[in-house]
Protein backbone atom coordinates (compact mmCIF):
# COMPACT_ATOMS: atom_id res chain seq x y z
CA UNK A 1 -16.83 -68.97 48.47
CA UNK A 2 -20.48 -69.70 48.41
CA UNK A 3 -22.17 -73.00 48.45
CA UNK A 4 -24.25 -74.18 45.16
CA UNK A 5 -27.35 -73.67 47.13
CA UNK A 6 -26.41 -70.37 47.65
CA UNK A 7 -25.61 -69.84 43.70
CA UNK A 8 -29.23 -71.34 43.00
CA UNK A 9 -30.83 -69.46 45.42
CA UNK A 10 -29.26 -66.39 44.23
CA UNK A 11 -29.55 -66.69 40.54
CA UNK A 12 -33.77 -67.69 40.96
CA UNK A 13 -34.13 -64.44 42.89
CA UNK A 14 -31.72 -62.37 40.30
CA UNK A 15 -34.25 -64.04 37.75
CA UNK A 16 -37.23 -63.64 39.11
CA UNK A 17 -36.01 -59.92 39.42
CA UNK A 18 -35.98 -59.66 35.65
CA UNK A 19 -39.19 -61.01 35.16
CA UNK A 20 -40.59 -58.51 37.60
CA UNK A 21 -38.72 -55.46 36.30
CA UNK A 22 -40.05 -56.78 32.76
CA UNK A 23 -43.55 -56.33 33.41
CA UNK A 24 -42.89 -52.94 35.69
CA UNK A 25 -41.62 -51.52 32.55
CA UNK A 26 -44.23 -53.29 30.38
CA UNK A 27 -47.05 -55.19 31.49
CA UNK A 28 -48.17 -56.28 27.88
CA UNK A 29 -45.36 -58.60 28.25
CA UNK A 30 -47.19 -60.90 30.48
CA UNK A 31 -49.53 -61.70 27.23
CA UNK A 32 -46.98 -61.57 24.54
CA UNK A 33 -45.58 -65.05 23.76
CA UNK A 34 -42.96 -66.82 22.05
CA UNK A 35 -41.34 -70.18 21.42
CA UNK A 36 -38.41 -70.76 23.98
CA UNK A 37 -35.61 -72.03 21.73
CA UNK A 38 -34.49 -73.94 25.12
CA UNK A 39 -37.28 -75.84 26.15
CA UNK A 40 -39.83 -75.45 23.17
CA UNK A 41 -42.55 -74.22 25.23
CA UNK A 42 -44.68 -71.50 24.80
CA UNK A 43 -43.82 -68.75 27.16
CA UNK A 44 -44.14 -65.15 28.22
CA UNK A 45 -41.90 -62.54 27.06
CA UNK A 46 -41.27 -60.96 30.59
CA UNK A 47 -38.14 -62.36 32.34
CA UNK A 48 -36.76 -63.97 28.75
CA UNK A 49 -33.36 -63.15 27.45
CA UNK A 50 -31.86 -62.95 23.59
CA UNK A 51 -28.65 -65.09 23.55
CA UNK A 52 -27.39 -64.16 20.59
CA UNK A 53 -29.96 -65.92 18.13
CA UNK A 54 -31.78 -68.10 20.84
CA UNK A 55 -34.51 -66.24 22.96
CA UNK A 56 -35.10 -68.44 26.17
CA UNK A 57 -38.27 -67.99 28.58
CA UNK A 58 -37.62 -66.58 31.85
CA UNK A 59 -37.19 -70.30 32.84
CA UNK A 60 -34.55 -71.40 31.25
CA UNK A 61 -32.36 -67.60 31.87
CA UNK A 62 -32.46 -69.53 35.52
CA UNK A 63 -30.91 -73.14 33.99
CA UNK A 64 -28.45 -70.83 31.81
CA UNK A 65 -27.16 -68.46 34.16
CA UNK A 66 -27.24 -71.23 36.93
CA UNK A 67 -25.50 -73.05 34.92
CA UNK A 68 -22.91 -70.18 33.83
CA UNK A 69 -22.28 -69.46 37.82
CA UNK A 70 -21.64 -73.30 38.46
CA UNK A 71 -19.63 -73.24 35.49
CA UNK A 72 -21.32 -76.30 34.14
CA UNK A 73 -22.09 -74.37 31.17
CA UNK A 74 -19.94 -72.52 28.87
CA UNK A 75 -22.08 -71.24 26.43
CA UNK A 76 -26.17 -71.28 25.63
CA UNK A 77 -25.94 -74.10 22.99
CA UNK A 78 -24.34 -76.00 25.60
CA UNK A 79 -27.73 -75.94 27.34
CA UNK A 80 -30.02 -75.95 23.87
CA UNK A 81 -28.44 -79.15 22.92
CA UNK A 82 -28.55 -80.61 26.48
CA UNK A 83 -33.08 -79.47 26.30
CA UNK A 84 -33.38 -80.79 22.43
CA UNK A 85 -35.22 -84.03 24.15
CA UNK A 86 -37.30 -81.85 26.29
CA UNK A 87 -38.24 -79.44 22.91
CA UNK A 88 -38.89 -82.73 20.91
CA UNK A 89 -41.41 -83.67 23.44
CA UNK A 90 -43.30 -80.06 23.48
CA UNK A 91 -43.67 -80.45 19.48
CA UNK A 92 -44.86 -83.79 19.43
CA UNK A 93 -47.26 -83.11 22.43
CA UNK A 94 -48.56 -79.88 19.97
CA UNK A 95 -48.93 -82.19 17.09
CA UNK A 96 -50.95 -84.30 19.52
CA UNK A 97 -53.10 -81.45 20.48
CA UNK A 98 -53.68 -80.06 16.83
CA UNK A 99 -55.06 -83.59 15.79
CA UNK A 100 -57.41 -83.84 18.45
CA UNK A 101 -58.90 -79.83 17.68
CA UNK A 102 -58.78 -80.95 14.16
CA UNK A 103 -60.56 -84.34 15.06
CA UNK A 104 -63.05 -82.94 17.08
């Protein structure tokens, strides 16, 4: 049976993987962006994965699927709802930075 560092250590190269075999295939992706529905952020579209109706950055595929292998995760929203402090935090700091552009 493998250790948890072994999991983690698989699962960030498996990820990583994607994110490379994303841009092989198409290198736009590096400058295509979306909202993560995970963390909030702003993120590339190489590496990212559609979970049903969530799309998370290449990122959080690495807390998911870590968390899947560790089975301290049963399903995506598990994770979403575990991050919704973390997203809170990326809106308010846009707000933040949309005032100060608009201030300026």
């Amino acid at each position: 049976m493998k250790s948890k560092e072994e999991i983690i250590a698989e699962m960030q190269q498996v990820v990583e993987q994607m994110r490379l075999d994303d841009l092989e295939e198409r290198p736009e992706l590096e400058y295509e962006y979306f909202d993560c529905s995970c963390c909030g952020q702003t993120k590339s579209y190489a590496g990212s994965i559609q979970y049903g109706e969530y799309r998370l950055c290449n990122d959080c595929v690495l807390l998911a699927e870590t968390g899947f292998a560790l089975n301290k995760i049963k399903d995506v929203t598990d994770l979403i709802n575990a991050m919704e402090d973390r997203r809170l935090e990326e809106i308010c700091n846009f707000i933040k930075q949309d005032e100060q552009r608009h201030n300026n």
